[in-house]
PDB file of N, CA and C in Angstrom:
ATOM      1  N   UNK A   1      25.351 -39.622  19.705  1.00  0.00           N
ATOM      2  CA  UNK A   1      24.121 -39.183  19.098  1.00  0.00           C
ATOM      3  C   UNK A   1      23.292 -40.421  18.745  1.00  0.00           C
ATOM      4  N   UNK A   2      21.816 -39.903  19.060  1.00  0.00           N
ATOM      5  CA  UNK A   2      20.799 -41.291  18.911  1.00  0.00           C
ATOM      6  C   UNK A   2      19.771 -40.875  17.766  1.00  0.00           C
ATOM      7  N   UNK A   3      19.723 -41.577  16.905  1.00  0.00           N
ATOM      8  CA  UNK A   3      18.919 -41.204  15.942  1.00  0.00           C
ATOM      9  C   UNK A   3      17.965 -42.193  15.837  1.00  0.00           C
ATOM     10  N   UNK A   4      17.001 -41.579  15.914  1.00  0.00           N
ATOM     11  CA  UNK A   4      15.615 -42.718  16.084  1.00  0.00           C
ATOM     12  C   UNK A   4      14.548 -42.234  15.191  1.00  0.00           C
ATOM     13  N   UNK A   5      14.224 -43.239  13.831  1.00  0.00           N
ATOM     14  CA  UNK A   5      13.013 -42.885  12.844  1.00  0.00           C
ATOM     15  C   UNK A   5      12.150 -43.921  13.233  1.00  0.00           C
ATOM     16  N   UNK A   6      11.074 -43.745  12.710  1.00  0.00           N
ATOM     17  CA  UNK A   6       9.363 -43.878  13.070  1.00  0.00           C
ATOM     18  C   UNK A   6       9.099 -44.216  11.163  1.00  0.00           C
ATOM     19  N   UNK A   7       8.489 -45.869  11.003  1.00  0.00           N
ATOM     20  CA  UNK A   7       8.380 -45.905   9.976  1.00  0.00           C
ATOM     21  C   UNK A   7       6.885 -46.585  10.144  1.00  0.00           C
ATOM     22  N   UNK A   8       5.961 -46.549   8.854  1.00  0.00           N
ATOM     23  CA  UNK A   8       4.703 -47.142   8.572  1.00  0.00           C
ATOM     24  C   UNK A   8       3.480 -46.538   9.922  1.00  0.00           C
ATOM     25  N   UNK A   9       3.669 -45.472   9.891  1.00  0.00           N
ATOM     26  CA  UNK A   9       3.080 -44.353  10.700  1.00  0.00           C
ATOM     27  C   UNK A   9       1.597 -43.898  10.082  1.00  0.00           C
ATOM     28  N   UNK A  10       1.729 -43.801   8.590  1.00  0.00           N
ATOM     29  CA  UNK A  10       0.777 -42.955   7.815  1.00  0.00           C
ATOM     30  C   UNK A  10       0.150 -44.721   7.353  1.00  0.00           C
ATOM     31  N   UNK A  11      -1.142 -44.939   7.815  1.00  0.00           N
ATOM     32  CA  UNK A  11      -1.958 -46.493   7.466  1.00  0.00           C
ATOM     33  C   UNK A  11      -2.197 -46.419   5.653  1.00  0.00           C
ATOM     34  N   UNK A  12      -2.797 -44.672   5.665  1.00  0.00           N
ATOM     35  CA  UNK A  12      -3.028 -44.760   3.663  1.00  0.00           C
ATOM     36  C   UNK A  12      -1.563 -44.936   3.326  1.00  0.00           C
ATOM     37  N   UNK A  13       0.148 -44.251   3.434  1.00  0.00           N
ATOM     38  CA  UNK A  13       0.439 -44.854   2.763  1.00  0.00           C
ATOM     39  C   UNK A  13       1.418 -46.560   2.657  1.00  0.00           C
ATOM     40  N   UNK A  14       1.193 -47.222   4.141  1.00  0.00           N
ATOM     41  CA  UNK A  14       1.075 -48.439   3.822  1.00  0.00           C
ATOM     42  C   UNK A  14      -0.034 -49.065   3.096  1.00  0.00           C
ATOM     43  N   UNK A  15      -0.918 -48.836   3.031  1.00  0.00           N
ATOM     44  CA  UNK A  15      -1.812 -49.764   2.008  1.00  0.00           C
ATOM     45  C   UNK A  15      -1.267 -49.558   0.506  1.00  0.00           C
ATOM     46  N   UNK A  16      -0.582 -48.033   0.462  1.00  0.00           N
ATOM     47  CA  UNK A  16      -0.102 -47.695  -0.933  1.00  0.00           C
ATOM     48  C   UNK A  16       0.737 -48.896  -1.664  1.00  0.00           C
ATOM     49  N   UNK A  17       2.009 -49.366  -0.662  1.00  0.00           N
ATOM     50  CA  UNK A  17       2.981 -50.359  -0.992  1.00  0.00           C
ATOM     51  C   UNK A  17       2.529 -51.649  -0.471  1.00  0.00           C
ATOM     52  N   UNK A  18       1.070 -51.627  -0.431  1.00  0.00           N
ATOM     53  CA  UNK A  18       0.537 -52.863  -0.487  1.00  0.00           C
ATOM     54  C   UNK A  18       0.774 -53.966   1.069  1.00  0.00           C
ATOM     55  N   UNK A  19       1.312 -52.708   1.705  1.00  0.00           N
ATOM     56  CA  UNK A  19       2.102 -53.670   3.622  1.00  0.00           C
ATOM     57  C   UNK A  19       0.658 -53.449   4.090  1.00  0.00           C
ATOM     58  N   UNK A  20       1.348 -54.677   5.135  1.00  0.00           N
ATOM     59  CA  UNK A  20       0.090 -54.835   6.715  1.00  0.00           C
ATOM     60  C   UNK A  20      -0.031 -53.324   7.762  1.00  0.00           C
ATOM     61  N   UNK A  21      -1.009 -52.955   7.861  1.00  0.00           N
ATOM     62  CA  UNK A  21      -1.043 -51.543   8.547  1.00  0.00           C
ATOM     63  C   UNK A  21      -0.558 -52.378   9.840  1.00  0.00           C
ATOM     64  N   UNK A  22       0.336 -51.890  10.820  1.00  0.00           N
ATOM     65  CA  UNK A  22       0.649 -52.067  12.009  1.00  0.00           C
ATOM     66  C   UNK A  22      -0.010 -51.317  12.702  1.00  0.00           C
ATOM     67  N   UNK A  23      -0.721 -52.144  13.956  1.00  0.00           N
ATOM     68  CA  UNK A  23      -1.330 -51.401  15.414  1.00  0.00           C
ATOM     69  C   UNK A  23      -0.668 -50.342  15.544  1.00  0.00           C
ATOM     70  N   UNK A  24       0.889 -50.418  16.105  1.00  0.00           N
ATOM     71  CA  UNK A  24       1.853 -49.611  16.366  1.00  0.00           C
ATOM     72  C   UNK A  24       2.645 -49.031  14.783  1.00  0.00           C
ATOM     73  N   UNK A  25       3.705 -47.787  14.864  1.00  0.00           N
ATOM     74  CA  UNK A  25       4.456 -47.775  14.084  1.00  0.00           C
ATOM     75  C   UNK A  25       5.442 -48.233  14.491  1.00  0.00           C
ATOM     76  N   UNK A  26       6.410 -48.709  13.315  1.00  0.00           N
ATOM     77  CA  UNK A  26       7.567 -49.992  13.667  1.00  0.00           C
ATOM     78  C   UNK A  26       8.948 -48.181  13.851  1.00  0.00           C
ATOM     79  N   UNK A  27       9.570 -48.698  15.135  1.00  0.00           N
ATOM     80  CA  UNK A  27      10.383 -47.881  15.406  1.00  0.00           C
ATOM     81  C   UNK A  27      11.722 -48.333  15.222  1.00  0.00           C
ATOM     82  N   UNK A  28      12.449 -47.565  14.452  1.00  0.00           N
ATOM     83  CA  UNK A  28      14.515 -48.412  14.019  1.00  0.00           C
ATOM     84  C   UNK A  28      15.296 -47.181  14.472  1.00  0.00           C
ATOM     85  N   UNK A  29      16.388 -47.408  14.350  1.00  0.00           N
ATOM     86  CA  UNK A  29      17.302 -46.908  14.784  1.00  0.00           C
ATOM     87  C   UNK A  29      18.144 -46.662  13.523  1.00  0.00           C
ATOM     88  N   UNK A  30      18.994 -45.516  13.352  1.00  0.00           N
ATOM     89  CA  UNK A  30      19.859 -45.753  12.332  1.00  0.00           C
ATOM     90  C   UNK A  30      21.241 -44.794  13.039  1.00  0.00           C
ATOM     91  N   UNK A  31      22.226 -45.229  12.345  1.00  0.00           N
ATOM     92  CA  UNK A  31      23.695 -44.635  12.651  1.00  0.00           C
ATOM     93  C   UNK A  31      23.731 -43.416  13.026  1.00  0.00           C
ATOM     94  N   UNK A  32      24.811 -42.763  13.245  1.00  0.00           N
ATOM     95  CA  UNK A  32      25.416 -41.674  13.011  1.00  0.00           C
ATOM     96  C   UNK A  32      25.276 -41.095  11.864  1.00  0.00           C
ATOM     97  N   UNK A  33      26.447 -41.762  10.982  1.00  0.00           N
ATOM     98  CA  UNK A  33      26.549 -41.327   9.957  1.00  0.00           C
ATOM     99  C   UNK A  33      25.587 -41.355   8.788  1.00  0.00           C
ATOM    100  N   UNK A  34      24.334 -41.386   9.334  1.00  0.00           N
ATOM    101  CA  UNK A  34      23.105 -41.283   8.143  1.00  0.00           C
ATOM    102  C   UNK A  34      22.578 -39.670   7.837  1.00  0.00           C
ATOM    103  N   UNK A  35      23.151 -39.492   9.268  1.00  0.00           N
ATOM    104  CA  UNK A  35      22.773 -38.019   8.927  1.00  0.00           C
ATOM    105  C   UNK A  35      23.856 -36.944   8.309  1.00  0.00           C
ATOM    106  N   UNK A  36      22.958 -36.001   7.124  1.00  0.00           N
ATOM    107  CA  UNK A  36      24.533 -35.199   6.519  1.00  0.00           C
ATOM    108  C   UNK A  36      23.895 -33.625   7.429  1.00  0.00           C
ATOM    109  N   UNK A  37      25.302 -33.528   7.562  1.00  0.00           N
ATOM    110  CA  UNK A  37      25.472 -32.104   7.607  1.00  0.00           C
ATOM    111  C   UNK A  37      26.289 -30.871   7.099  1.00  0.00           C
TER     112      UNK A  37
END
């Protein structure tokens, strides 16, 4: 299983936490086990 999140997507709320709006959204990867079921 591939779990793929999409972060700093929404530009208002990066300006919220004060980050650089990215052209792109920055794409990561996270485990398996991040997800509960």
């Amino acid at each position: 299983m591939k779990i793929f999140c999409i972060g700093r997507n929404y530009a208002d709320h990066a300006r919220e936490l004060n980050n650089p709006v990215p052209e792109r959204p920055v794409v990561f990867m996270k485990p398996p086990t991040a997800l509960l079921v």
